[in-house]
C-alpha atoms as a PDB file:
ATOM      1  CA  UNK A   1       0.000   0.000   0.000  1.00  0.00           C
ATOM      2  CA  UNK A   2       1.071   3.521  -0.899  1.00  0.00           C
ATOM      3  CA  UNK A   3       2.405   6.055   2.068  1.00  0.00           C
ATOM      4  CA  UNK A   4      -0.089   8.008   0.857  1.00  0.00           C
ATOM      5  CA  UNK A   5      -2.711   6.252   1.293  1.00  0.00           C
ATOM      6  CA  UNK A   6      -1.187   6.280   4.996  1.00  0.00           C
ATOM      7  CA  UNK A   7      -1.151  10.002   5.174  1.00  0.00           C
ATOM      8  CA  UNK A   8      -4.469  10.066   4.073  1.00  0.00           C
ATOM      9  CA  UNK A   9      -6.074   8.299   6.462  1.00  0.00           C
ATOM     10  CA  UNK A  10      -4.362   9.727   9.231  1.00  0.00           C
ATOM     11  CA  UNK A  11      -5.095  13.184   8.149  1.00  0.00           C
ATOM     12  CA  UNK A  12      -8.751  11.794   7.951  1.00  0.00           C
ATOM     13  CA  UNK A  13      -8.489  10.554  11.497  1.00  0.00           C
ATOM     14  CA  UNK A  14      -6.797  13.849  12.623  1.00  0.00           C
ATOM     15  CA  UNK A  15      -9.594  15.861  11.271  1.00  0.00           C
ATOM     16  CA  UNK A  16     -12.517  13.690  12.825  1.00  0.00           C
ATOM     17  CA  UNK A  17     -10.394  13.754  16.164  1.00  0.00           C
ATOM     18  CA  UNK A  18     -10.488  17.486  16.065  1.00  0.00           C
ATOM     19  CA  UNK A  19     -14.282  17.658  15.058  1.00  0.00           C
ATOM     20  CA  UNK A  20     -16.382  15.209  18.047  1.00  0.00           C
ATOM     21  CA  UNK A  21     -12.964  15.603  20.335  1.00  0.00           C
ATOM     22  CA  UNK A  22     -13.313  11.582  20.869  1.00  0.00           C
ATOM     23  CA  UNK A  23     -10.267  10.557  22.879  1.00  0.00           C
ATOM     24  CA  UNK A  24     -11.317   6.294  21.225  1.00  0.00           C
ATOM     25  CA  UNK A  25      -9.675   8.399  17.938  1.00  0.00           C
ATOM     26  CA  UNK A  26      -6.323   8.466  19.302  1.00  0.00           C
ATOM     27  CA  UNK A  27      -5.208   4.826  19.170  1.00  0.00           C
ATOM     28  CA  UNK A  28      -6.781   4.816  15.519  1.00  0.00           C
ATOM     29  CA  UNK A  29      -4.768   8.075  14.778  1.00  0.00           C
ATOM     30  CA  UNK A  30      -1.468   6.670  16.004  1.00  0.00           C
ATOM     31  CA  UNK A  31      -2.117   3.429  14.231  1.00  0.00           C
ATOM     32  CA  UNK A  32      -2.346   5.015  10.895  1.00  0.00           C
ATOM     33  CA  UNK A  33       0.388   7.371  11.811  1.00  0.00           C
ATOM     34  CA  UNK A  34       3.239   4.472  12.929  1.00  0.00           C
ATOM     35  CA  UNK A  35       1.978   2.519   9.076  1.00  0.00           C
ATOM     36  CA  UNK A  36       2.720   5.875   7.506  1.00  0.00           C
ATOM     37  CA  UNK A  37       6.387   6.028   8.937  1.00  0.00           C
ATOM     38  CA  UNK A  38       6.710   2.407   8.529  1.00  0.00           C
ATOM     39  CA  UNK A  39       6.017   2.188   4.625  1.00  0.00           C
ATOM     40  CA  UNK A  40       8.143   5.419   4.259  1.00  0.00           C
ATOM     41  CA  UNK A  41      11.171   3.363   5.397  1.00  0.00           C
ATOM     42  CA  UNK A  42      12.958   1.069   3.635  1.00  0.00           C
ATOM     43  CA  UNK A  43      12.980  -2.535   4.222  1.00  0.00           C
ATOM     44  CA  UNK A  44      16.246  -2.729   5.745  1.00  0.00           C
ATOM     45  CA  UNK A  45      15.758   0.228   8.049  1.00  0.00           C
ATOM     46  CA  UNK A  46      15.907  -1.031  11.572  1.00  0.00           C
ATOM     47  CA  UNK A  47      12.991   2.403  12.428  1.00  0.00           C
ATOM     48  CA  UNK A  48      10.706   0.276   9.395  1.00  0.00           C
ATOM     49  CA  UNK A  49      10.231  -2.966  12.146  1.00  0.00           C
ATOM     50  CA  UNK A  50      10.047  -0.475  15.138  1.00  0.00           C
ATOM     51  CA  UNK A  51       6.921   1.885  13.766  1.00  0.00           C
ATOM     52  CA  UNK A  52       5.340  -1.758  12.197  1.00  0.00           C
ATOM     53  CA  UNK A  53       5.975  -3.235  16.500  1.00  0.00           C
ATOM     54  CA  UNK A  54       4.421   0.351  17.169  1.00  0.00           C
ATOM     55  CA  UNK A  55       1.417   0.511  14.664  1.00  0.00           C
ATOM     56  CA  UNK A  56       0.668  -3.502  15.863  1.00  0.00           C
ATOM     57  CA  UNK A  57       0.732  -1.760  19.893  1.00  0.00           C
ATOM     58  CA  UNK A  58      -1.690   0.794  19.074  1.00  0.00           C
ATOM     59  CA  UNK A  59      -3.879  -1.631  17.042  1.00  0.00           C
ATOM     60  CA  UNK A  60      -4.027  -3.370  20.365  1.00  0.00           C
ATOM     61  CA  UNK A  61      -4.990  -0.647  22.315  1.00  0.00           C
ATOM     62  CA  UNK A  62      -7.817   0.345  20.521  1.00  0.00           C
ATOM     63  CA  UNK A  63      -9.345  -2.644  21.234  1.00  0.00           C
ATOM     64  CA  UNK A  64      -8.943  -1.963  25.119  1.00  0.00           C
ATOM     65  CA  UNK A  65     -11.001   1.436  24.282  1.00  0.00           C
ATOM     66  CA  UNK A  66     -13.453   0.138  22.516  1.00  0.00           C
ATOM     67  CA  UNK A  67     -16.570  -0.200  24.571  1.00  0.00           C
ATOM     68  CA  UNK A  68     -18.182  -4.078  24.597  1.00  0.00           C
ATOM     69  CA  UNK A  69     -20.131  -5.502  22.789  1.00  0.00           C
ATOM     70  CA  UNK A  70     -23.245  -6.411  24.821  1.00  0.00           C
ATOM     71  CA  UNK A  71     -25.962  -8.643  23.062  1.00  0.00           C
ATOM     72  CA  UNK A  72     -29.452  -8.220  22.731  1.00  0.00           C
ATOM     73  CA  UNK A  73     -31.802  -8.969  25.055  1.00  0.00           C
ATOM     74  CA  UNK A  74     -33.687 -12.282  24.200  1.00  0.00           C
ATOM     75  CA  UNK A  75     -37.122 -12.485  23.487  1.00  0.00           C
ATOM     76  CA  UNK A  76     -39.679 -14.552  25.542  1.00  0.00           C
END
């Protein structure tokens, strides 16, 4: 995938961020942000494998931020 693509979606991220103020943004934001730094590197760059461990960190923290999913009530 293109870096810009990257940059694009983190800029799209940034903006929402700064629109509804939703601190749940902020692991999405930095998740988009570590892939853009990590596919402007090149593969033997030692920083490429530290912003991929980084982007793979904040993917897992935005599912700690994520509220549950609770299910439906059943029906009698």
């Amino acid at each position: 995938m293109s870096v810009s693509l990257w940059i694009a979606a983190t800029v799209v991220a940034l903006m929402q961020f700064l629109r509804v103020k939703e601190r749940r943004l902020l692991p999405l934001l930095a998740l988009f942000l570590f892939l853009a730094l990590a596919h402007s590197r090149d593969w033997w760059d030692p920083w490429q494998k530290v912003f991929e461990i980084a982007a793979g960190v904040a993917g897992l923290l935005q599912l700690f931020v994520l509220p549950p999913r609770h299910s439906p009530p059943e029906k009698s």
